[in-house]
N, C-alpha and C. Protein backbone atom coordinates (compact mmCIF):
# COMPACT_ATOMS: atom_id res chain seq x y z
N UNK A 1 -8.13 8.31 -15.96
CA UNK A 1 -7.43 7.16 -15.41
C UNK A 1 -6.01 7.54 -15.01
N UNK A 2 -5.24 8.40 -15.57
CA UNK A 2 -4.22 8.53 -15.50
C UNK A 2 -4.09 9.36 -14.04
N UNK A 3 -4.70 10.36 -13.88
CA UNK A 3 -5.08 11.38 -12.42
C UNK A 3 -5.18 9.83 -11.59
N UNK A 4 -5.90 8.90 -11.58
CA UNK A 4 -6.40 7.89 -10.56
C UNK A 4 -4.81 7.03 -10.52
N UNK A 5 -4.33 6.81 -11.31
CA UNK A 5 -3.05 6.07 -10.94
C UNK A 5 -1.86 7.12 -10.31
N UNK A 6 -1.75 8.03 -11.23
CA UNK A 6 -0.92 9.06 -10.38
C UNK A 6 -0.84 9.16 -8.83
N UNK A 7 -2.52 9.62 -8.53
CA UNK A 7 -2.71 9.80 -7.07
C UNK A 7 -2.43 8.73 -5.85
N UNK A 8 -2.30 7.16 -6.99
CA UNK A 8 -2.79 6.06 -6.16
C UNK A 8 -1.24 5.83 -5.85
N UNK A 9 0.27 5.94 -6.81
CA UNK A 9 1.44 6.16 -6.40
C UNK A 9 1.65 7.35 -5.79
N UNK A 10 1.26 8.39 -5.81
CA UNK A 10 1.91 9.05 -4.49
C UNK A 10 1.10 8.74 -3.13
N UNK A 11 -0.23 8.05 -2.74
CA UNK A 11 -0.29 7.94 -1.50
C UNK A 11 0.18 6.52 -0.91
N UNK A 12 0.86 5.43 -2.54
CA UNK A 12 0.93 3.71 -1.85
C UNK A 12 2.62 4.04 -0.80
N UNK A 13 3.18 4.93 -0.70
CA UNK A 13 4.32 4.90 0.40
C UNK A 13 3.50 5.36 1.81
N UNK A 14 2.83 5.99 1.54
CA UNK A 14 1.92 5.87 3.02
C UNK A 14 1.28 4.61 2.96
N UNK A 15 0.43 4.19 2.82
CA UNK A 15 -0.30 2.89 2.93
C UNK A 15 0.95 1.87 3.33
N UNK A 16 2.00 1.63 2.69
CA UNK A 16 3.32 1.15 3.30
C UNK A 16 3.21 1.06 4.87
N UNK A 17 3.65 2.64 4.92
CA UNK A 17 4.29 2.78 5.86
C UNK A 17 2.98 2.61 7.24
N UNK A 18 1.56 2.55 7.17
CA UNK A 18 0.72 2.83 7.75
C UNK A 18 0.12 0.99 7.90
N UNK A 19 0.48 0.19 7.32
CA UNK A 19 0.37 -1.60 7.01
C UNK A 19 1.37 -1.87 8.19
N UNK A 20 2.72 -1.28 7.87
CA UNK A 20 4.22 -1.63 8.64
C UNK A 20 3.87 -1.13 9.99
N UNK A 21 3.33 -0.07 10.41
CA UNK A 21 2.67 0.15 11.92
C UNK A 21 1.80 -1.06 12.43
N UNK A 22 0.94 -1.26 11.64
CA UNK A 22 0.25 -2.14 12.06
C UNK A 22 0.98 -3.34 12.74
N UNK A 23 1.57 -3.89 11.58
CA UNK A 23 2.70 -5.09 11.62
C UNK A 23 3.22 -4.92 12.95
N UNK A 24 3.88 -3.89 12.93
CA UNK A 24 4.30 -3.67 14.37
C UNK A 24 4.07 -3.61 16.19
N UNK A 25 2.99 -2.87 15.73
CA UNK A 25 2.09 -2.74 16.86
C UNK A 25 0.89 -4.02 17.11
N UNK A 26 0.56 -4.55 16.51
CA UNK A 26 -0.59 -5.85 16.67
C UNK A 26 -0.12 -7.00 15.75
N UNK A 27 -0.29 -8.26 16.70
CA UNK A 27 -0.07 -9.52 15.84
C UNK A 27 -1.17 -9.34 14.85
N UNK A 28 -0.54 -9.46 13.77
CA UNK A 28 -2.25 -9.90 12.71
C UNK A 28 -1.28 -11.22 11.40
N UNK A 29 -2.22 -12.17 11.38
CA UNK A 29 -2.09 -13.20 10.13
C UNK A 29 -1.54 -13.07 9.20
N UNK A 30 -0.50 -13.12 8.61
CA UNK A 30 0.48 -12.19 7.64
C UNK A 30 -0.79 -12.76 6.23
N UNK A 31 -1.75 -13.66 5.88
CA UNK A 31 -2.92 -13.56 5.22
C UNK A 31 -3.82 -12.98 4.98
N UNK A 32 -4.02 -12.13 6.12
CA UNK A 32 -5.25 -10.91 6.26
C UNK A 32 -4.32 -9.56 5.24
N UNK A 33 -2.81 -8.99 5.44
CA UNK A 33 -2.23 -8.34 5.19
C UNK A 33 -2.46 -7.67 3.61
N UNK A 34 -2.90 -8.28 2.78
CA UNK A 34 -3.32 -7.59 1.61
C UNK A 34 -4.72 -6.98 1.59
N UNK A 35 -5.53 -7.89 2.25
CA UNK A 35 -6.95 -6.96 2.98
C UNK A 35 -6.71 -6.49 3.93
N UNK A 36 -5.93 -6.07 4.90
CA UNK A 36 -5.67 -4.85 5.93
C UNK A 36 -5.21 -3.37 4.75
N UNK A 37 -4.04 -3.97 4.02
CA UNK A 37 -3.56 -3.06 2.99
C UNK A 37 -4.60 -2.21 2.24
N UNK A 38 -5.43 -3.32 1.40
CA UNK A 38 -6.68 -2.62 0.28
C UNK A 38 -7.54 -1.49 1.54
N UNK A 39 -7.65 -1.93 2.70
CA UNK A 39 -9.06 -1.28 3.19
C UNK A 39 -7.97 0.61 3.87
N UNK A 40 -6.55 -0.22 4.20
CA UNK A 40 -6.03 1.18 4.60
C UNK A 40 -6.11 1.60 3.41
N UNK A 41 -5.75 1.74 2.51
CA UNK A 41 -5.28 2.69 0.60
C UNK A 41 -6.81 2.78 0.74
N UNK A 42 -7.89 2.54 0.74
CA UNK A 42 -8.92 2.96 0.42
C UNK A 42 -9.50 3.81 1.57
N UNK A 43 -9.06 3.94 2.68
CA UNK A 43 -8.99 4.93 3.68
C UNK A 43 -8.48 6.33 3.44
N UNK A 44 -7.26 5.88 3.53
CA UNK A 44 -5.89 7.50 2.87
C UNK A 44 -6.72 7.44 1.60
N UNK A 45 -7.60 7.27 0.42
CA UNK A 45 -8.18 7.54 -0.35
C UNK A 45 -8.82 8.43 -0.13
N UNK A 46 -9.98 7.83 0.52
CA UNK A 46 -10.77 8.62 1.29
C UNK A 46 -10.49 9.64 1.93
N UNK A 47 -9.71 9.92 2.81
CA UNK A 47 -9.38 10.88 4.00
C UNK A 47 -8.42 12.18 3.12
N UNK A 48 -8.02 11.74 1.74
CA UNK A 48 -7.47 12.84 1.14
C UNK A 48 -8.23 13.79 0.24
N UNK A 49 -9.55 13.99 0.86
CA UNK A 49 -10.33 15.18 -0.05
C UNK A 49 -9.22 16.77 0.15
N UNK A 50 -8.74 16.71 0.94
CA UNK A 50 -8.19 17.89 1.20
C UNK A 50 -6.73 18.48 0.17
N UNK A 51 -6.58 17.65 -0.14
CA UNK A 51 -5.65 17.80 -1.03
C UNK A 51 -5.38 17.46 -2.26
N UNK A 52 -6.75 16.81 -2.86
CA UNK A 52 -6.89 17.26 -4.64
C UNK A 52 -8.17 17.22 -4.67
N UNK A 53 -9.02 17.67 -5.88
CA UNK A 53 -10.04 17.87 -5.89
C UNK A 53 -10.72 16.66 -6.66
N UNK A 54 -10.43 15.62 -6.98
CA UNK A 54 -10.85 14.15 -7.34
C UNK A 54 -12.17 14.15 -6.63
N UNK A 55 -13.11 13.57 -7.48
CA UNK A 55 -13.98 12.69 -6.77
C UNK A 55 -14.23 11.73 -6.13
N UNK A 56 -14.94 11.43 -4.62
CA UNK A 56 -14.64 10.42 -4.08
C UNK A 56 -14.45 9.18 -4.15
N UNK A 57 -15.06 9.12 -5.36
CA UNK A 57 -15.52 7.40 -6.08
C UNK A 57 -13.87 7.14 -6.38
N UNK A 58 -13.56 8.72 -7.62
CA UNK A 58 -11.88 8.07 -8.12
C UNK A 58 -10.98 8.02 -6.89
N UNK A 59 -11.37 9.01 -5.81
CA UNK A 59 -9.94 8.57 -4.39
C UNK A 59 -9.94 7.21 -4.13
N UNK A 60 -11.59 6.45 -4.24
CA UNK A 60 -11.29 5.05 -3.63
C UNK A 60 -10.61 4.35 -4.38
N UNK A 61 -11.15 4.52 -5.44
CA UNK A 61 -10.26 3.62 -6.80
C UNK A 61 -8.74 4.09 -6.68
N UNK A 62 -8.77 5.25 -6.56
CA UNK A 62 -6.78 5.44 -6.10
C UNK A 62 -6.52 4.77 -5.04
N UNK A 63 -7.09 5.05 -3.63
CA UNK A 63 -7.03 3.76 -2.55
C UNK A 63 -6.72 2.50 -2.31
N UNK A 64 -8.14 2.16 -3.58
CA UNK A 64 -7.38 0.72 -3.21
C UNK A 64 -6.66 0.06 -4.26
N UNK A 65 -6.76 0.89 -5.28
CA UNK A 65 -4.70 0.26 -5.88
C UNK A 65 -4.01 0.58 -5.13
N UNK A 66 -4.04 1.74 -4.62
CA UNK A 66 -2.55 1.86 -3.63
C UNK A 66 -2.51 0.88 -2.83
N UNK A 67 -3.70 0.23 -1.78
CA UNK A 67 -3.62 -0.37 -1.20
C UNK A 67 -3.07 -1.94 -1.68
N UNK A 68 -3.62 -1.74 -2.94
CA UNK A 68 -3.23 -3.43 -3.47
C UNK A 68 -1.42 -3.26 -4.01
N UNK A 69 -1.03 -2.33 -4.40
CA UNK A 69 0.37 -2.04 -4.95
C UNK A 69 1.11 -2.06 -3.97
N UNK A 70 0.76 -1.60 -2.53
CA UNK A 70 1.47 -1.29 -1.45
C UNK A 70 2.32 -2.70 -1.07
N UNK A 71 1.05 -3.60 -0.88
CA UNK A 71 1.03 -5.07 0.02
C UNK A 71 1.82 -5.94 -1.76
N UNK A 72 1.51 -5.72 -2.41
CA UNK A 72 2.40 -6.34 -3.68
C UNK A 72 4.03 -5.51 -3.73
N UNK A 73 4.04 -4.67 -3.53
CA UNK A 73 5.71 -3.86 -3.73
C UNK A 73 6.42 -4.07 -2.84
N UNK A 74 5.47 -4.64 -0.92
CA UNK A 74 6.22 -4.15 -0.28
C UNK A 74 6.83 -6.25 -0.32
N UNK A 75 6.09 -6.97 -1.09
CA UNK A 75 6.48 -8.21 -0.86
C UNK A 75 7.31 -8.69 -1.70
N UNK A 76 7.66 -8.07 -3.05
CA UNK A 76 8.36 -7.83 -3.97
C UNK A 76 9.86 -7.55 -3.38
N UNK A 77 9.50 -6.23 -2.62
CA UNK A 77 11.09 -5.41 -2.25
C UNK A 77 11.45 -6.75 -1.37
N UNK A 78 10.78 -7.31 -0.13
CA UNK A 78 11.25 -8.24 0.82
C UNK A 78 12.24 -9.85 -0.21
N UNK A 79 11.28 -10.21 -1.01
CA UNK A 79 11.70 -10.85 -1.56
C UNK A 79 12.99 -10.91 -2.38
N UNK A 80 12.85 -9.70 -2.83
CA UNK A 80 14.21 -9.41 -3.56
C UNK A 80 15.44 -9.33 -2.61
N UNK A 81 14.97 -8.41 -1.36
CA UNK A 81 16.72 -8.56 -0.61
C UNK A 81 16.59 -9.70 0.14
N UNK A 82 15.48 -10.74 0.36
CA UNK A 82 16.38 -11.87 0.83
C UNK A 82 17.09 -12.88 -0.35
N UNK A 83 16.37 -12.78 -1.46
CA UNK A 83 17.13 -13.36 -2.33
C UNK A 83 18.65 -12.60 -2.59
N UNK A 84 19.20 -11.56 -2.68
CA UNK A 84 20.31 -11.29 -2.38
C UNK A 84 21.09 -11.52 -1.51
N UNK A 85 20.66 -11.71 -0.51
CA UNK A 85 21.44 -12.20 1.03
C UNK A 85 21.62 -13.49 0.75
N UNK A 86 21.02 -14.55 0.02
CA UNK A 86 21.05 -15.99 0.18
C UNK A 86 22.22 -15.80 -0.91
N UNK A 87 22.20 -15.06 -2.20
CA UNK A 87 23.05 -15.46 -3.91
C UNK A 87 24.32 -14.98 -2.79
N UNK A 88 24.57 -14.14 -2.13
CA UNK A 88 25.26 -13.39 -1.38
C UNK A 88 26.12 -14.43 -0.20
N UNK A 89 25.76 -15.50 0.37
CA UNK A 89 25.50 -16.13 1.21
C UNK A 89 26.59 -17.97 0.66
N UNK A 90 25.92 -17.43 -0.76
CA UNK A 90 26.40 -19.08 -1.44
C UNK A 90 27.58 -18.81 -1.77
């Protein structure tokens, strides 16, 4: 378990950054965004046989926490600096 969480924080800044393309490039439902997230992290799961020797079952399971940590951290971080801008603001 511990190999499966490890792996699943070093690939959730890609899954980030690979959600935030999306965002960018195509309107999508900011509702769909945690299932766009899970299915990318379970992709870069997938697509990283090349660089540890995990089994595929545990990459997905690293996947899609990353994918679920990604779309939770990255709404976390948002939240937090607008709440600073507003305490900031008053």
């Amino acid at each position: 378990m511990e190999e499966v969480m490890t792996f699943a924080s070093i690939i959730s800044p890609i899954v980030i950054a690979l959600v935030q393309l999306i965002k960018k490039t195509i309107t999508v439902n900011k509702r769909y965004l945690p299932l766009i997230s899970l299915l990318i992290g379970i992709l870069v799961g997938f697509l990283a046989w090349p660089f540890t020797d995990m089994d595929v079952v545990l990459r997905l399971w690293s996947g899609g926490f990353a994918g679920l940590a990604a779309s939770g951290l990255y709404s976390l971080g948002k939240k937090t600096i607008s709440d600073n801008n507003n305490d900031k603001a008053a």
